[in-house]
N, C-alpha and C. Protein backbone atom coordinates (compact mmCIF):
# COMPACT_ATOMS: atom_id res chain seq x y z
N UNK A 1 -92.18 -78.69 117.33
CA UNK A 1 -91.46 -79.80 116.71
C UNK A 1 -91.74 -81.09 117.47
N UNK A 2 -91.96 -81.81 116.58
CA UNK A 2 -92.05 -83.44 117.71
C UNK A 2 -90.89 -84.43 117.71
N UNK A 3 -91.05 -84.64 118.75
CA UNK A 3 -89.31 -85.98 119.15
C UNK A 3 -89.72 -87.20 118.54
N UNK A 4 -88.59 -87.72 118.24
CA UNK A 4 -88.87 -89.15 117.73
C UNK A 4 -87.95 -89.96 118.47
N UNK A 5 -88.89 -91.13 118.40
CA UNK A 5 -87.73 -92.24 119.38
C UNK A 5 -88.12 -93.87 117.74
N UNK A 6 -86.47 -93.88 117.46
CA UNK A 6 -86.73 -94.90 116.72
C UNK A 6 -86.42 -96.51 117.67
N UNK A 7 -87.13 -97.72 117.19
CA UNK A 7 -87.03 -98.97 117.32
C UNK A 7 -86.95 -99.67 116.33
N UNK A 8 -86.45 -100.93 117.16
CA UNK A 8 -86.36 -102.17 115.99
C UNK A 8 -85.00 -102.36 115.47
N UNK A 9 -84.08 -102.01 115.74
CA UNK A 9 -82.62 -102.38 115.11
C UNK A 9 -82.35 -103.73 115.62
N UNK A 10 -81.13 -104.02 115.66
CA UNK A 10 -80.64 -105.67 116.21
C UNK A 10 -79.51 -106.25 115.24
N UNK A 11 -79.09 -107.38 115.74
CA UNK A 11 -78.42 -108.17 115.06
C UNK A 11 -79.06 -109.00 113.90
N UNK A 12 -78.54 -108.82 112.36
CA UNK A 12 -79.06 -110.07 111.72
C UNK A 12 -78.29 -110.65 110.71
N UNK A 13 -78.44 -111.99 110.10
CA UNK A 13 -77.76 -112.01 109.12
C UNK A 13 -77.76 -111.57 108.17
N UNK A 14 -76.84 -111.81 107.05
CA UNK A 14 -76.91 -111.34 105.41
C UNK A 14 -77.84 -112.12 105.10
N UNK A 15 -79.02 -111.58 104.20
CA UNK A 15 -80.02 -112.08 103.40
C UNK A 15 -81.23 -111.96 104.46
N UNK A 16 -80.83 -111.60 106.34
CA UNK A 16 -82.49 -111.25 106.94
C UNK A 16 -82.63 -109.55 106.73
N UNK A 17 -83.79 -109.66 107.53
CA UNK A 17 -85.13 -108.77 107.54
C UNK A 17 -85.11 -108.26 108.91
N UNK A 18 -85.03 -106.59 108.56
CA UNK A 18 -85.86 -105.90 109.78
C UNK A 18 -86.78 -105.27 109.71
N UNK A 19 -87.52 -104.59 110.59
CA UNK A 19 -88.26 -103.62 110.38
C UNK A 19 -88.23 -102.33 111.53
N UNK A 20 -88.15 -101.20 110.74
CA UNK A 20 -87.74 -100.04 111.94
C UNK A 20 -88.80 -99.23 112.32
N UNK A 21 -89.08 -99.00 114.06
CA UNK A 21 -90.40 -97.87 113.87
C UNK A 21 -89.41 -96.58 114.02
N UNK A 22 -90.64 -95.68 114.02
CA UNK A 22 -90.38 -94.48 114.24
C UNK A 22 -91.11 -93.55 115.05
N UNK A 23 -91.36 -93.33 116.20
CA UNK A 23 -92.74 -93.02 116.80
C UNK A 23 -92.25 -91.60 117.28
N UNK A 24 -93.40 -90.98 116.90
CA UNK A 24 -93.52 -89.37 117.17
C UNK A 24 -94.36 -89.22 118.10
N UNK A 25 -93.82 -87.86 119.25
CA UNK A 25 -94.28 -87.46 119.89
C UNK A 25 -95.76 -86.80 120.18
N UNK A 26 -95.78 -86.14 118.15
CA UNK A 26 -97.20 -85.62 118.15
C UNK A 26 -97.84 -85.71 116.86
N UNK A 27 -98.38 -85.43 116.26
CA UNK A 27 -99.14 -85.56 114.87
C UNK A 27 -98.03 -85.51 113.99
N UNK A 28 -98.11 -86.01 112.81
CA UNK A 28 -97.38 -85.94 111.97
C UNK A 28 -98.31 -85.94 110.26
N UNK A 29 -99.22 -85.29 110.89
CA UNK A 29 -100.41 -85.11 109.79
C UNK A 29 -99.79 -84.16 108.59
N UNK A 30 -99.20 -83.07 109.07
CA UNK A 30 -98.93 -81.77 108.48
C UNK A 30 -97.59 -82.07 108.20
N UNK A 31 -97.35 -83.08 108.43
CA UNK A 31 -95.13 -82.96 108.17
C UNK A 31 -95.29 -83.44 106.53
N UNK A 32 -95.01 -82.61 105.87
CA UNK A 32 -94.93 -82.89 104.68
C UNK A 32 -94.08 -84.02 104.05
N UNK A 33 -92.60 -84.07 104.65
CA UNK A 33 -91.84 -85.43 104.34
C UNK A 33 -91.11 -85.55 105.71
N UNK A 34 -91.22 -86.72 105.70
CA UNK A 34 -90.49 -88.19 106.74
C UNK A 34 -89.58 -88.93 106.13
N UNK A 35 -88.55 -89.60 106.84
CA UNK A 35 -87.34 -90.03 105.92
C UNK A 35 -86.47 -90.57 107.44
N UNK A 36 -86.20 -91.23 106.21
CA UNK A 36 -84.97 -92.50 107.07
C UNK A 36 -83.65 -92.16 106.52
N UNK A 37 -82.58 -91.41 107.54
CA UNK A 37 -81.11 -91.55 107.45
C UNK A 37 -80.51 -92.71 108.07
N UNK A 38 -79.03 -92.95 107.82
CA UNK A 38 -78.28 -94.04 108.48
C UNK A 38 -76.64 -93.22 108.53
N UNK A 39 -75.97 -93.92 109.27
CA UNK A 39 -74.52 -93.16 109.79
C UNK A 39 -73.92 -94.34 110.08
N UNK A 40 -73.20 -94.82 109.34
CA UNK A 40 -72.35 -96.12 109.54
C UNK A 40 -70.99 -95.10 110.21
N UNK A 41 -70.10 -96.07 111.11
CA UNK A 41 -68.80 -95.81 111.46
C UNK A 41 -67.94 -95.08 110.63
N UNK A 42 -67.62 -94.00 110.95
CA UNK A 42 -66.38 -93.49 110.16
C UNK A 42 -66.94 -92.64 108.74
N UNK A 43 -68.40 -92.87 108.83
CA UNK A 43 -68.72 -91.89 107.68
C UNK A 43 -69.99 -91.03 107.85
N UNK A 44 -70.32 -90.26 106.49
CA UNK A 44 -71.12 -88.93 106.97
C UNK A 44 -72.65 -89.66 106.94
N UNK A 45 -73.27 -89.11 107.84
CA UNK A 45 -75.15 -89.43 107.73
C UNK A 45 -75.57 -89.58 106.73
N UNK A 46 -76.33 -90.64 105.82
CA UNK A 46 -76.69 -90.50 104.41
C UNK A 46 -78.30 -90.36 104.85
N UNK A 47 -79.06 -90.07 103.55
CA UNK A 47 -80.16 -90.29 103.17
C UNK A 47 -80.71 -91.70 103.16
N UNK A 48 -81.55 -92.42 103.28
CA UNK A 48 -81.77 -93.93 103.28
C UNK A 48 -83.03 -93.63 102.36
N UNK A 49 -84.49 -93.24 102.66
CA UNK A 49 -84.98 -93.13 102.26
C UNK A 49 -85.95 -91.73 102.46
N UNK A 50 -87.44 -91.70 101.72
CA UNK A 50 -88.34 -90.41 101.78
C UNK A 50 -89.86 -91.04 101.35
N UNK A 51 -90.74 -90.47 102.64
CA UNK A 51 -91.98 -90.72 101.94
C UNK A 51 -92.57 -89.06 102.49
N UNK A 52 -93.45 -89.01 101.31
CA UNK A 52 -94.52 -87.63 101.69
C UNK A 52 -95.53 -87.68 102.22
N UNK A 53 -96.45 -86.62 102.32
CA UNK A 53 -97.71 -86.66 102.96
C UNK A 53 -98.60 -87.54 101.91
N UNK A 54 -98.27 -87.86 100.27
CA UNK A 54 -99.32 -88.01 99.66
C UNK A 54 -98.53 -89.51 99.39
N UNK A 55 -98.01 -90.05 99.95
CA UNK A 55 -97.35 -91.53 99.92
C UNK A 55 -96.46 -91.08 99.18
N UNK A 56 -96.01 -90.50 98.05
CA UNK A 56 -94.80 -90.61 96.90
C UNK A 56 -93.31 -90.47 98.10
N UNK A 57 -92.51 -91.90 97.66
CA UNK A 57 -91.46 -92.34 98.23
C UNK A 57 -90.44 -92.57 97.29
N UNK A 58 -89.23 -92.20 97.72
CA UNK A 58 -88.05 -92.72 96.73
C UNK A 58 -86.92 -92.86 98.05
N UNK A 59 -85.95 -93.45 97.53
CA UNK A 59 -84.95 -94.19 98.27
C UNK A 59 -83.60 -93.91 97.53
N UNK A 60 -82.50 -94.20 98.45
CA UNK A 60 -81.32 -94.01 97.96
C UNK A 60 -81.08 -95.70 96.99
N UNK A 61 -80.48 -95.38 96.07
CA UNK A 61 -79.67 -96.33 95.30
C UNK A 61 -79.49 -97.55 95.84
N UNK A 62 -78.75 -97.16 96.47
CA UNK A 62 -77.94 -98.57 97.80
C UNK A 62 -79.04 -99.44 98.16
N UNK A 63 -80.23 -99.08 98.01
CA UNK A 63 -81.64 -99.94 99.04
C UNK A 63 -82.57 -99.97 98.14
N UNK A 64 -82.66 -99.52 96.95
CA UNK A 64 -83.74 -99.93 96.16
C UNK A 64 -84.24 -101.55 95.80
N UNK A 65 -85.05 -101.40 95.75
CA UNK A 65 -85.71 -102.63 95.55
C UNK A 65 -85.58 -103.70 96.90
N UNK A 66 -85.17 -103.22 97.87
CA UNK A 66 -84.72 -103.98 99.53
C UNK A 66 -85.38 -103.36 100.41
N UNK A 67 -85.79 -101.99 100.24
CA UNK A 67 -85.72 -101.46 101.90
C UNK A 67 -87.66 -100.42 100.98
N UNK A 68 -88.45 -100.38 102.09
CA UNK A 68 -89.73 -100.01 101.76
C UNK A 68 -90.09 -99.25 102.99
N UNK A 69 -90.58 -97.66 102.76
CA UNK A 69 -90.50 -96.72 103.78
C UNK A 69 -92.47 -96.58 103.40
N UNK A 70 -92.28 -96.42 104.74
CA UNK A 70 -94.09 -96.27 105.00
C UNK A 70 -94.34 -95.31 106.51
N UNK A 71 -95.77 -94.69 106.15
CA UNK A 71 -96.21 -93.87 107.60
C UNK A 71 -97.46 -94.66 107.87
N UNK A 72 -97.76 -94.21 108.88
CA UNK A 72 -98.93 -94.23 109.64
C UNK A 72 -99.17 -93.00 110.28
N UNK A 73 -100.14 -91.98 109.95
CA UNK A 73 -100.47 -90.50 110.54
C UNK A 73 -101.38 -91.12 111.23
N UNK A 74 -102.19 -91.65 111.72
CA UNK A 74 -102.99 -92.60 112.70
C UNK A 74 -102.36 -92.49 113.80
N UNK A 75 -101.56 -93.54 113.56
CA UNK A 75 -100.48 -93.70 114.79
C UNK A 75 -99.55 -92.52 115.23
N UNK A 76 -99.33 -91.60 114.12
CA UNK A 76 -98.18 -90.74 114.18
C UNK A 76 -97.03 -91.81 114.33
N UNK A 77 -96.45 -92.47 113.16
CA UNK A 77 -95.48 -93.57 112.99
C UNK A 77 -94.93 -93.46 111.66
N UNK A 78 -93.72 -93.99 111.45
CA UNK A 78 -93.05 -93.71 110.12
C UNK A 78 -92.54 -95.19 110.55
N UNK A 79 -92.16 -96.58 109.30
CA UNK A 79 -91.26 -97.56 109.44
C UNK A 79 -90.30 -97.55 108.28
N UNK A 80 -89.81 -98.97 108.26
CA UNK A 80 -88.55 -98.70 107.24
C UNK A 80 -88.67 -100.36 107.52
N UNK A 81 -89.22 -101.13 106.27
CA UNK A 81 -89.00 -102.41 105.75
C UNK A 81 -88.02 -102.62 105.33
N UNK A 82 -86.80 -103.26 106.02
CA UNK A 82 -85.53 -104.23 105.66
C UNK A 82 -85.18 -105.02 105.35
N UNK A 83 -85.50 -105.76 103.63
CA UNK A 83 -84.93 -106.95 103.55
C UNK A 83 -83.71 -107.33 102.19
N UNK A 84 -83.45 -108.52 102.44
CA UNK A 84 -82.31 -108.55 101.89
C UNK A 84 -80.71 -108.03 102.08
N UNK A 85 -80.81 -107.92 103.21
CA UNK A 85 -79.84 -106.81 104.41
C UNK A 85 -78.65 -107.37 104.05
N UNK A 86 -77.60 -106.53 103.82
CA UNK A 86 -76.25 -106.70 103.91
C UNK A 86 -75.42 -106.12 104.89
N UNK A 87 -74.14 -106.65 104.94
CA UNK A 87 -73.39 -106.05 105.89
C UNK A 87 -72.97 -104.57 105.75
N UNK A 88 -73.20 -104.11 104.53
CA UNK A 88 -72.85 -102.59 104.43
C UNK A 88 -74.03 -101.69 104.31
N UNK A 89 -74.97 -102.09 104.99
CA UNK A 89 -76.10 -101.77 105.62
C UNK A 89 -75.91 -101.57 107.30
N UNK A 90 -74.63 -102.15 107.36
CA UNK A 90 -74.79 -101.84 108.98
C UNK A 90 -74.83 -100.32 109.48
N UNK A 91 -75.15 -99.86 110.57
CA UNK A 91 -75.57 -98.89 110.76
C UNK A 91 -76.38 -98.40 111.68
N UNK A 92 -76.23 -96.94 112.37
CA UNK A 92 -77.32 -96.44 113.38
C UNK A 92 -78.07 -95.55 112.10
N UNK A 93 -79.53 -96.35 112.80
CA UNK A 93 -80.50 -95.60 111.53
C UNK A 93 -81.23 -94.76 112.14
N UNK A 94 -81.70 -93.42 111.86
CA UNK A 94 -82.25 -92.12 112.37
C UNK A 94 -83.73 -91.64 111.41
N UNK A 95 -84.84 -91.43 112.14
CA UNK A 95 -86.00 -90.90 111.09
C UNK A 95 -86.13 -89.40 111.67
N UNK A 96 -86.73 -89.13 110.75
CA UNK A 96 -86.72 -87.56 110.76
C UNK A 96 -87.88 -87.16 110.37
N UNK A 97 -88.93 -86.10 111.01
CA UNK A 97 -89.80 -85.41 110.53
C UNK A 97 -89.76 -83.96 110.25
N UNK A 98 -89.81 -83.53 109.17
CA UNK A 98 -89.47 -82.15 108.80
C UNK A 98 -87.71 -81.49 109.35
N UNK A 99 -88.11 -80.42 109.93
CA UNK A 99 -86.91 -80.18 110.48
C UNK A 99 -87.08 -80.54 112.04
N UNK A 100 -87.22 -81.82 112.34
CA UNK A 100 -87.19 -82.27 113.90
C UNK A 100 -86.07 -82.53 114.18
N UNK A 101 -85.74 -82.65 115.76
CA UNK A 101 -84.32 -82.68 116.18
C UNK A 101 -83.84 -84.24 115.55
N UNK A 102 -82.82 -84.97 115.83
CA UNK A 102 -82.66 -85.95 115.69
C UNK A 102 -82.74 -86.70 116.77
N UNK A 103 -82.93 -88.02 116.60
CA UNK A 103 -83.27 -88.69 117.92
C UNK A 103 -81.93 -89.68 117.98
N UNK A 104 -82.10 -90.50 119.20
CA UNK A 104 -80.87 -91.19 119.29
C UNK A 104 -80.66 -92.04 118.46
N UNK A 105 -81.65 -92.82 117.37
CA UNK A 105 -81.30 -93.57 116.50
C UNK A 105 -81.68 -95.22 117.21
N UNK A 106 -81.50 -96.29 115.85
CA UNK A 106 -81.44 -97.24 116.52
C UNK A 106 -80.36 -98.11 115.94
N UNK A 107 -79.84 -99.31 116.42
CA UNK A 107 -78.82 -99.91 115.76
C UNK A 107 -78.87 -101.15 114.28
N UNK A 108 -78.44 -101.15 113.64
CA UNK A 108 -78.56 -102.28 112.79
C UNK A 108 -77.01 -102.86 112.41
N UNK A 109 -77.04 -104.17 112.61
CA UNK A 109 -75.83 -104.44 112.55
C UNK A 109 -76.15 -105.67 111.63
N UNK A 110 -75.27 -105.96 110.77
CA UNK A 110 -75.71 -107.19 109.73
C UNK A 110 -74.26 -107.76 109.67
N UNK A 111 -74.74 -109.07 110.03
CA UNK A 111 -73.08 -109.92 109.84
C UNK A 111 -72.91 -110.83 108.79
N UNK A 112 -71.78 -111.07 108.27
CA UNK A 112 -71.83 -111.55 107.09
C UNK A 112 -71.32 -113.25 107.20
């Protein structure tokens, strides 16, 4: 299984832009799907988004048309394009490869 350490969270306003990495420990050639969860305060881990080995990506509701999930098997990298950010977007956001452990996450906080 490979570890992931995500980056890129921070402070921003309503209406900015982040962008999140995701960097794996080892290939991520063979991981069939990669995906971005989030865990806001006080509630359960959601789904954020999903991309596959063959690019086909879909996203939760809440982020469509805002938030754009991409890999790099090159790099062994997964990101997560953030824009149009709201405050109920705030959140520790977590990527995941297959069944990999979870990593510590990174922060996103959006103020309104």
């Amino acid at each position: 299984q490979v570890q992931l350490v995500e980056s890129g969270g921070g402070l921003v306003q309503t209406g900015g832009s982040l962008r999140l990495s995701c960097a794996a420990s080892g290939s991520i050639v063979s991981i069939a799907v990669m995906s971005w969860y989030r865990q806001a305060p006080g509630k359960q881990r959601e789904l954020v988004a999903i991309i596959t080995r063959t690019s086909t990506t879909n996203y939760a509701e809440s982020v469509k048309g805002r938030f754009t999930i991409s890999r790099d098997d090159a790099r062994n990298a997964v990101y997560l394009q953030m824009n149009s950010l709201k405050p109920e977007d705030t959140a520790v956001y977590y990527c995941k490869a297959g069944n990999s452990p979870w990593g510590r996450g990174t922060q996103v906080t959006v103020s309104s």
